[in-house]
PDB file of N, CA and C in Angstrom:
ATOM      1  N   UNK A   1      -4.349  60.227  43.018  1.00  0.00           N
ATOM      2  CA  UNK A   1      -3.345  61.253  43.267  1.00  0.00           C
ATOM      3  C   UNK A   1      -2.698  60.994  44.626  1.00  0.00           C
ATOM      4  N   UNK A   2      -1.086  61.169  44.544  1.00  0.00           N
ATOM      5  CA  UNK A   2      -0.521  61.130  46.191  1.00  0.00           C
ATOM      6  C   UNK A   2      -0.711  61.996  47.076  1.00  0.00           C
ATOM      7  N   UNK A   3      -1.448  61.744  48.039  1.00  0.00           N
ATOM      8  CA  UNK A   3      -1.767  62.335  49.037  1.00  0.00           C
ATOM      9  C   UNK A   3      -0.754  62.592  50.260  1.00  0.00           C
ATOM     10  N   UNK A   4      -0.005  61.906  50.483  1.00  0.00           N
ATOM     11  CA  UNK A   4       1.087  61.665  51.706  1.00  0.00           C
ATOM     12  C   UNK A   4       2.373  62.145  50.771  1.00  0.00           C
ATOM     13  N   UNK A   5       3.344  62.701  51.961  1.00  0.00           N
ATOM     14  CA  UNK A   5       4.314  63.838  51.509  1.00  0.00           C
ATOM     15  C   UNK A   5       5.506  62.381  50.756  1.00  0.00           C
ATOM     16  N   UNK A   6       5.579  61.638  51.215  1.00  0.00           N
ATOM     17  CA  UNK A   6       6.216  60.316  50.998  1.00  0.00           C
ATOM     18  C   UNK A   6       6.049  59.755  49.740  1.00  0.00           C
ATOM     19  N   UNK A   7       4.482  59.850  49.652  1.00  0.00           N
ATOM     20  CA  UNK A   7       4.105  59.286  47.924  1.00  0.00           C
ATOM     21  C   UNK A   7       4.494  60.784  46.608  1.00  0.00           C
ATOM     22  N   UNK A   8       4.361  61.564  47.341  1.00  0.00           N
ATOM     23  CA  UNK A   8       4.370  62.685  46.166  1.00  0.00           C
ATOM     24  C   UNK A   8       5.880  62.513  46.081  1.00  0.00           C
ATOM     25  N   UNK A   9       7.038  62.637  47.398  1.00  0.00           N
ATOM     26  CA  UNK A   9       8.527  62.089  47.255  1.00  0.00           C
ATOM     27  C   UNK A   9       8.770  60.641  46.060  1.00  0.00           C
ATOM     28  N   UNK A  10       8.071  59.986  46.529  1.00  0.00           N
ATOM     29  CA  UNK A  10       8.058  58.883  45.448  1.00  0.00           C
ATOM     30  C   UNK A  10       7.881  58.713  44.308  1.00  0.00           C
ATOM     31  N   UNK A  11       6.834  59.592  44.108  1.00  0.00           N
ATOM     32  CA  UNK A  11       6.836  60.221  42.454  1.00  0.00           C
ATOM     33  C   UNK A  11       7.153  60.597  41.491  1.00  0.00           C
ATOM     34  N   UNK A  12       8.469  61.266  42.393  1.00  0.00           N
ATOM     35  CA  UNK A  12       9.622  62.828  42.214  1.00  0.00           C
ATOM     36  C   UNK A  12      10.524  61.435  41.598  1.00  0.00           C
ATOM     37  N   UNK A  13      10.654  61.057  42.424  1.00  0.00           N
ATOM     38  CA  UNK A  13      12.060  60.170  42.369  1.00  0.00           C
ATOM     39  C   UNK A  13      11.622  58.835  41.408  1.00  0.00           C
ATOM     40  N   UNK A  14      10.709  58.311  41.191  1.00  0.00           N
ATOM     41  CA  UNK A  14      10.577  57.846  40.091  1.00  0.00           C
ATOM     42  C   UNK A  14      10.956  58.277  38.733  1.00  0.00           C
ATOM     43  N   UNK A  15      10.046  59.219  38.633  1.00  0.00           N
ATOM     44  CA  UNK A  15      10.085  59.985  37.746  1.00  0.00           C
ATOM     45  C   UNK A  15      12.324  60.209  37.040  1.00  0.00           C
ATOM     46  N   UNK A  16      12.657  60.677  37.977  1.00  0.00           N
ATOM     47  CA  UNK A  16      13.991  60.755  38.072  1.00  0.00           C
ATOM     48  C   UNK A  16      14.581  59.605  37.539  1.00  0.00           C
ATOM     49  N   UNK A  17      14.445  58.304  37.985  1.00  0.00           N
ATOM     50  CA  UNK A  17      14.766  57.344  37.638  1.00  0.00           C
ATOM     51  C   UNK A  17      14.564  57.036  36.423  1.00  0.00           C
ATOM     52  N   UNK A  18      13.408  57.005  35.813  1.00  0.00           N
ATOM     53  CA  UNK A  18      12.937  56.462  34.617  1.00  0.00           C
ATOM     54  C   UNK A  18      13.805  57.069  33.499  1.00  0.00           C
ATOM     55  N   UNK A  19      14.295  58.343  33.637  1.00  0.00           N
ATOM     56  CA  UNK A  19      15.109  58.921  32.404  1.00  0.00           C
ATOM     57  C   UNK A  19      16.375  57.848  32.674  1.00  0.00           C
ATOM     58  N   UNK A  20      16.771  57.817  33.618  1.00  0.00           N
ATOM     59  CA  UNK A  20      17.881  57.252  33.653  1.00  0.00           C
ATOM     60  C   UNK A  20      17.984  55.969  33.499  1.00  0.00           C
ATOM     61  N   UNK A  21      17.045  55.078  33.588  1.00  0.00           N
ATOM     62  CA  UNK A  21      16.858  53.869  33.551  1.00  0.00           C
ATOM     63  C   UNK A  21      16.338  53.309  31.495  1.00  0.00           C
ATOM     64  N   UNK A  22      16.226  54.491  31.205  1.00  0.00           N
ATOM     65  CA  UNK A  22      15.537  54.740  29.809  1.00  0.00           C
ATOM     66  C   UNK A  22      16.635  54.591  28.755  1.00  0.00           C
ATOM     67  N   UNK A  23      17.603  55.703  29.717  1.00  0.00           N
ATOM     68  CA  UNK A  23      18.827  55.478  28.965  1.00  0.00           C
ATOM     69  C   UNK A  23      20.020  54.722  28.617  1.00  0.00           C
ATOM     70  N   UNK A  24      19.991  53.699  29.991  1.00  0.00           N
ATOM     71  CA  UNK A  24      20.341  52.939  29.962  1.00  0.00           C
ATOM     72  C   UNK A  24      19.911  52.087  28.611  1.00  0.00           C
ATOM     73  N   UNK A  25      18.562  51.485  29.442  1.00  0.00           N
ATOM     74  CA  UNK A  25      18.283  50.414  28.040  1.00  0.00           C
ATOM     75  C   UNK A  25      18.930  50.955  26.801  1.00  0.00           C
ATOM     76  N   UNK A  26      18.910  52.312  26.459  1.00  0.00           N
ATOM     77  CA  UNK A  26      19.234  52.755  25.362  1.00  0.00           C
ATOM     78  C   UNK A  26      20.228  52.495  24.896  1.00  0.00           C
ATOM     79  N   UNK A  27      20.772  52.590  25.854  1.00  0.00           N
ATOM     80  CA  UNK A  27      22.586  52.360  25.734  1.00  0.00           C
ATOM     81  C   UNK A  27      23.087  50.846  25.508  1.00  0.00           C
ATOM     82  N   UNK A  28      22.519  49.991  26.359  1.00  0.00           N
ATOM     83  CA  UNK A  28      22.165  48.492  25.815  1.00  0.00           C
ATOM     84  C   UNK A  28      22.570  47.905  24.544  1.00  0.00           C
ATOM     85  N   UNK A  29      21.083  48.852  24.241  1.00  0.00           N
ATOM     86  CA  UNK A  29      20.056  48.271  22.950  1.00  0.00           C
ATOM     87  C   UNK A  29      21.437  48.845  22.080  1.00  0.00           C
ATOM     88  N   UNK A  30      21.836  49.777  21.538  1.00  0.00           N
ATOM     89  CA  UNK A  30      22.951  50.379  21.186  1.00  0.00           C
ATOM     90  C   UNK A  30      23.816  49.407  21.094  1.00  0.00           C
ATOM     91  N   UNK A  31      24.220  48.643  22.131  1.00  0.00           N
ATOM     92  CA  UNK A  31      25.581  47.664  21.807  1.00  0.00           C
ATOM     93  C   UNK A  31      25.524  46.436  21.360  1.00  0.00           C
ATOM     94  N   UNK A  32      23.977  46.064  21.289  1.00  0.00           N
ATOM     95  CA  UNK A  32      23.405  44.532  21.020  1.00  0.00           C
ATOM     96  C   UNK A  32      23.470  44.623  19.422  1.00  0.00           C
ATOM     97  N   UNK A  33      22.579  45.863  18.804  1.00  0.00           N
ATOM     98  CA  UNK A  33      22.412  46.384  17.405  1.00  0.00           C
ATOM     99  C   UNK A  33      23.848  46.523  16.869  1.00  0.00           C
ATOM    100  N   UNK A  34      25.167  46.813  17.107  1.00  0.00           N
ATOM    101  CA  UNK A  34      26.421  46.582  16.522  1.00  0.00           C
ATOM    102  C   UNK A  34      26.604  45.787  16.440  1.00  0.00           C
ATOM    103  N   UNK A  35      26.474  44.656  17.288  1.00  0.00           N
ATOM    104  CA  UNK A  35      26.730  43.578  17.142  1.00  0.00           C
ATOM    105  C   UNK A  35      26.058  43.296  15.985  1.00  0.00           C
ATOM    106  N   UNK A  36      24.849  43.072  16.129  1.00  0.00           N
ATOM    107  CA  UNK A  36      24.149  42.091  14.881  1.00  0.00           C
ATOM    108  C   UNK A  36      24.465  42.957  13.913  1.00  0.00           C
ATOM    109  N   UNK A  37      24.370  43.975  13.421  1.00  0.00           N
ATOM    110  CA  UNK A  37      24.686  44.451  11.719  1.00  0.00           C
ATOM    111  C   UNK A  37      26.337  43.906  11.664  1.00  0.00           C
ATOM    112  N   UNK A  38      26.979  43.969  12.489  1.00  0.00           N
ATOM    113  CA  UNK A  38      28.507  43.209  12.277  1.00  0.00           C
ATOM    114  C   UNK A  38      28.307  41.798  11.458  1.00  0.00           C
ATOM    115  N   UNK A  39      27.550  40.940  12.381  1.00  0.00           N
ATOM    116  CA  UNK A  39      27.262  39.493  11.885  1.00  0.00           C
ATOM    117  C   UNK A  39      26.535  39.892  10.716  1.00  0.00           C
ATOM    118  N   UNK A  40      25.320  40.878  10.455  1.00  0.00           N
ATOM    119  CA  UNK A  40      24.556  40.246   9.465  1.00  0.00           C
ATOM    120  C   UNK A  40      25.661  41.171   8.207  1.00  0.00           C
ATOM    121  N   UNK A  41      26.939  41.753   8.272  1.00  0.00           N
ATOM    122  CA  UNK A  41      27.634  41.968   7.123  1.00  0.00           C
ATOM    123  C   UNK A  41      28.777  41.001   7.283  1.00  0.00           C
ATOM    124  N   UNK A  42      28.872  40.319   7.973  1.00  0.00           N
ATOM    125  CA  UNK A  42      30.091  38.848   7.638  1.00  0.00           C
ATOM    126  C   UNK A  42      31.062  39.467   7.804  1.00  0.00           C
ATOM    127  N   UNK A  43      31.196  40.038   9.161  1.00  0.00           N
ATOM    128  CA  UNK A  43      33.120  40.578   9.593  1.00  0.00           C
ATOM    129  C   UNK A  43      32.970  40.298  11.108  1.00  0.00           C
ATOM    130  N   UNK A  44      33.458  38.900  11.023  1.00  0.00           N
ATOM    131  CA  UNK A  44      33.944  37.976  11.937  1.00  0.00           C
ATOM    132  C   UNK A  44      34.879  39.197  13.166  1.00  0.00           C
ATOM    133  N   UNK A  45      35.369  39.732  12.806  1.00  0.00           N
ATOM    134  CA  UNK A  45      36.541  40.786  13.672  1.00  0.00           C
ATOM    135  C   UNK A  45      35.650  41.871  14.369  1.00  0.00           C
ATOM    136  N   UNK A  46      35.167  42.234  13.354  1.00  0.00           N
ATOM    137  CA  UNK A  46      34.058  43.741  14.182  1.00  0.00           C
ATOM    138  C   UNK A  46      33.262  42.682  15.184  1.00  0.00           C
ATOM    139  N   UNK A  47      32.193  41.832  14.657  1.00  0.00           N
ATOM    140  CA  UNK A  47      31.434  41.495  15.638  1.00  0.00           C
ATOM    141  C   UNK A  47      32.328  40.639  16.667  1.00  0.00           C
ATOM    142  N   UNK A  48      33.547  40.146  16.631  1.00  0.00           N
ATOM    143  CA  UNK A  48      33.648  39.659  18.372  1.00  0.00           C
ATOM    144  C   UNK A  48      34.147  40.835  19.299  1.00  0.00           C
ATOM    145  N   UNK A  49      34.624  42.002  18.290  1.00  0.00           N
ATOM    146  CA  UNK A  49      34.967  43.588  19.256  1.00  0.00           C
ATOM    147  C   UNK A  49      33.781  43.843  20.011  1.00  0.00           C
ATOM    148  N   UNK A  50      32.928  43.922  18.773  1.00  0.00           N
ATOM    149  CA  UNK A  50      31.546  44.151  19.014  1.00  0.00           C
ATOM    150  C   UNK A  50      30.904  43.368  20.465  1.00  0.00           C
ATOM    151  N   UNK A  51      31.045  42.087  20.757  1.00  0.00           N
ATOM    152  CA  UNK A  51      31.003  41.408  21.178  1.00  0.00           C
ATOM    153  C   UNK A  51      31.282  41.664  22.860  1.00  0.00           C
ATOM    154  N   UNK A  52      32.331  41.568  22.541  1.00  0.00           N
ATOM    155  CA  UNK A  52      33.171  41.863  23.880  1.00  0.00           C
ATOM    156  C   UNK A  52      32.887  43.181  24.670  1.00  0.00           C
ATOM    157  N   UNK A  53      32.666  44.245  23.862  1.00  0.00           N
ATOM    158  CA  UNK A  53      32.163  45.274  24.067  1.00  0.00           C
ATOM    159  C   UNK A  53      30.916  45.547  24.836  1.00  0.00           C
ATOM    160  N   UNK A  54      30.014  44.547  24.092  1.00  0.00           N
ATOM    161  CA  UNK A  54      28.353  43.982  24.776  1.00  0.00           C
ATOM    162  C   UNK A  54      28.460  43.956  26.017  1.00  0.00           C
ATOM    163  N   UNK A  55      29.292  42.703  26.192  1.00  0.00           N
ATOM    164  CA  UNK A  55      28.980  41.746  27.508  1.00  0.00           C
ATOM    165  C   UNK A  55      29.155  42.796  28.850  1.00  0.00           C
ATOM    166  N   UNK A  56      29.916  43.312  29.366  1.00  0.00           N
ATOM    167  CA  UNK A  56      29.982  44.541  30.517  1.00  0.00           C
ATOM    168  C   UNK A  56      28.571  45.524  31.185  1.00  0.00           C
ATOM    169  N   UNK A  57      28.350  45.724  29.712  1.00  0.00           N
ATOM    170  CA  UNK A  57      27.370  46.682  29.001  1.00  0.00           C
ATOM    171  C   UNK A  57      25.997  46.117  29.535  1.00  0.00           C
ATOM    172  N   UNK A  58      26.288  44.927  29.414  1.00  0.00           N
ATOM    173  CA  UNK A  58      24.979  44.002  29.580  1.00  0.00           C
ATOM    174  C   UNK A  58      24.946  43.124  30.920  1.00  0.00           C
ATOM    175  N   UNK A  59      25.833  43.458  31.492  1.00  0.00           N
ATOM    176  CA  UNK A  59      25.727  42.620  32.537  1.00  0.00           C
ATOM    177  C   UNK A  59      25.960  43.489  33.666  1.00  0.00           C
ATOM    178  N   UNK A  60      26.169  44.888  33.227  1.00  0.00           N
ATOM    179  CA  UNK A  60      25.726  46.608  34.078  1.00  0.00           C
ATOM    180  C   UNK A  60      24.513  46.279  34.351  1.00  0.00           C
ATOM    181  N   UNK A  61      23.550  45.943  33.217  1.00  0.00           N
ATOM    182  CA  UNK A  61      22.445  45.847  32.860  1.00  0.00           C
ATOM    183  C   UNK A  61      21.567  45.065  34.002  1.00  0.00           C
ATOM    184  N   UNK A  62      22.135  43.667  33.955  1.00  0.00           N
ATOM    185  CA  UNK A  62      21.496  42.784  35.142  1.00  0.00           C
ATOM    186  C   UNK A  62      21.754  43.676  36.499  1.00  0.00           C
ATOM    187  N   UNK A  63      22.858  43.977  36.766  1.00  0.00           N
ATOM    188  CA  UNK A  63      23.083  44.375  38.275  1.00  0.00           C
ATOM    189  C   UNK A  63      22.097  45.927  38.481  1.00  0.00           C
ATOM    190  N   UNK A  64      22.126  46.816  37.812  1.00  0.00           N
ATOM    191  CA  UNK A  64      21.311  47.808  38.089  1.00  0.00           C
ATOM    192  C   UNK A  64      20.236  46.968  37.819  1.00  0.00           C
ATOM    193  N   UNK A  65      19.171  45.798  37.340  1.00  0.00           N
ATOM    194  CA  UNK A  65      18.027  45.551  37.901  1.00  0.00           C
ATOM    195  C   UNK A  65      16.995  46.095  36.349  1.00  0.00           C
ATOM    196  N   UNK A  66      17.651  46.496  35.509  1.00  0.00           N
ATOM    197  CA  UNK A  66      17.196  46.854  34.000  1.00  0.00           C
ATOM    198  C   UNK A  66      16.725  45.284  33.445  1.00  0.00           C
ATOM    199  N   UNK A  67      17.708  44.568  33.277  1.00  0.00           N
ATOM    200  CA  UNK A  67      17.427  43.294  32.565  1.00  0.00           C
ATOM    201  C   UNK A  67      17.415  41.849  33.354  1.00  0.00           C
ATOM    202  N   UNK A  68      16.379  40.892  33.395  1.00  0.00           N
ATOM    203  CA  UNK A  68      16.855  40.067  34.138  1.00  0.00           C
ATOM    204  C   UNK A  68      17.710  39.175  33.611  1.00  0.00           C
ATOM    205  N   UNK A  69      18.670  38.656  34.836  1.00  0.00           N
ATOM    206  CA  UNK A  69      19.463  37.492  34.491  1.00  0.00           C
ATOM    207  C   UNK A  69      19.489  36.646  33.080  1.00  0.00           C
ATOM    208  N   UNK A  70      18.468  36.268  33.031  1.00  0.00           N
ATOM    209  CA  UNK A  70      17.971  34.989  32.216  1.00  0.00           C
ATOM    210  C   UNK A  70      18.040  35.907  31.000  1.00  0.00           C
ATOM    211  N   UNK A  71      17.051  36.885  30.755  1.00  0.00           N
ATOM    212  CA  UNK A  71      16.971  37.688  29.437  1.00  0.00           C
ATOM    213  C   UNK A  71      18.641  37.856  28.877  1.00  0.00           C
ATOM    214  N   UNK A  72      19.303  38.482  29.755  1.00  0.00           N
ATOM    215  CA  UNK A  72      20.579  38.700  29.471  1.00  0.00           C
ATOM    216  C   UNK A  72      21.582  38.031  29.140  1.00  0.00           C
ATOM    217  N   UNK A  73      21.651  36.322  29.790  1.00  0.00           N
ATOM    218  CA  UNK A  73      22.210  35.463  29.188  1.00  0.00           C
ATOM    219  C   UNK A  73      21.521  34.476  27.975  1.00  0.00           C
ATOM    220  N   UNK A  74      20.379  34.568  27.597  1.00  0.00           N
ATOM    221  CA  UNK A  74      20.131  34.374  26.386  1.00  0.00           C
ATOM    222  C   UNK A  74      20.696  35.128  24.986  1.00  0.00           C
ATOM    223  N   UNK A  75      20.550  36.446  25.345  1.00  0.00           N
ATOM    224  CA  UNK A  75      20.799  37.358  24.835  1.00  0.00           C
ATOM    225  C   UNK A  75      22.042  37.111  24.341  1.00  0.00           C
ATOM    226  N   UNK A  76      22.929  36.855  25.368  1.00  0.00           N
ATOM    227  CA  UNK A  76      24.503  36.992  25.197  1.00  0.00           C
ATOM    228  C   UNK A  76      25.036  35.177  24.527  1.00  0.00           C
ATOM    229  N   UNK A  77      24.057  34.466  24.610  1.00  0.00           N
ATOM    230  CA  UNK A  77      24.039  33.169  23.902  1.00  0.00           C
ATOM    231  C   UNK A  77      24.231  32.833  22.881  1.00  0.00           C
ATOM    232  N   UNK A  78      23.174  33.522  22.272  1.00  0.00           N
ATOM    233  CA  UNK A  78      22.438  33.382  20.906  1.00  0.00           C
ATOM    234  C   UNK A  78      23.156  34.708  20.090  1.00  0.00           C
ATOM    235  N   UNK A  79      23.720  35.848  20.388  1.00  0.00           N
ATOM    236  CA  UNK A  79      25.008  36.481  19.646  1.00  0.00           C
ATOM    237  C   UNK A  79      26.088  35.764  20.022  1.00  0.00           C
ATOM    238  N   UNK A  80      26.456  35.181  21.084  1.00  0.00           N
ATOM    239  CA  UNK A  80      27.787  34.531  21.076  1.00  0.00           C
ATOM    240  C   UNK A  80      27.588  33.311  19.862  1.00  0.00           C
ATOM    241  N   UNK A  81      26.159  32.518  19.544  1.00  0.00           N
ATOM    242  CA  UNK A  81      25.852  31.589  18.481  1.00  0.00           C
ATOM    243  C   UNK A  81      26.457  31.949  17.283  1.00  0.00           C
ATOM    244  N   UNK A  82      25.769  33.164  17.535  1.00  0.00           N
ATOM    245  CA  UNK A  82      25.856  33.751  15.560  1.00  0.00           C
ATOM    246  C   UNK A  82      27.184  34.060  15.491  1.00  0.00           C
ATOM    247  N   UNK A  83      28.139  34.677  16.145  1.00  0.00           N
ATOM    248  CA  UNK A  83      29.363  35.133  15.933  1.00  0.00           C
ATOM    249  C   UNK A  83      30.555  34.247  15.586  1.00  0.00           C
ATOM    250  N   UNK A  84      30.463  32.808  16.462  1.00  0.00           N
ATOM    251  CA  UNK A  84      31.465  31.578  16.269  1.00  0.00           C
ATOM    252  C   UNK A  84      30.682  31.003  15.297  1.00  0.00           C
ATOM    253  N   UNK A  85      29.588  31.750  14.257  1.00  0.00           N
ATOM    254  CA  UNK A  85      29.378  30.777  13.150  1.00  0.00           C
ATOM    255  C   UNK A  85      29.645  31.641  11.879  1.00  0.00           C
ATOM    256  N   UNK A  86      30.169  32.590  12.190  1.00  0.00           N
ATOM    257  CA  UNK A  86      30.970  33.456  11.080  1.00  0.00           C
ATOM    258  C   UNK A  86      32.338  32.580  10.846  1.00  0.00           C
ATOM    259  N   UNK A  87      32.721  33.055   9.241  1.00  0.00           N
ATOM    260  CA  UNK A  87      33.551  32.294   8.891  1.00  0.00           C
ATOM    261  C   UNK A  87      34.954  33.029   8.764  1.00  0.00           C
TER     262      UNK A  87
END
């Protein structure tokens, strides 16, 4: 248990964070999942909206410290893969 007025402050404000940091991902995860049901129904048009839409979204993502770098440009790789292999 926090004993010092600093750690119980720290707690507070964690705590605070985590919703917000929760929702984020949420919000993310949200724009990654359009994407792929776009690709996995074969409409070349939705998923590069879709697409384009992501990338901001996701690269909010890196700078607030949610996703790292690397995760995020894989991420954005391997849907950019699937999308230029729609026909």
């Amino acid at each position: 248990m926090a004993n010092t007025p600093q750690a119980k402050k720290r707690i507070r404000r964690n705590d605070r964070r985590a919703v917000v940091n929760t929702n984020r991902v949420s919000r993310i995860r949200s724009f990654i999942k359009k994407v792929e049901t776009a690709v996995e129904a074969g409409d070349k048009k939705e998923a590069t909206d879709a697409l384009q839409a992501m990338q901001p979204e996701l690269a909010r993502g890196v700078s607030k410290g949610i996703f790292h770098k690397n995760t995020a440009s894989r991420k954005l790789s391997r849907l950019s893969k699937r999308v230029a292999a729609l026909k």
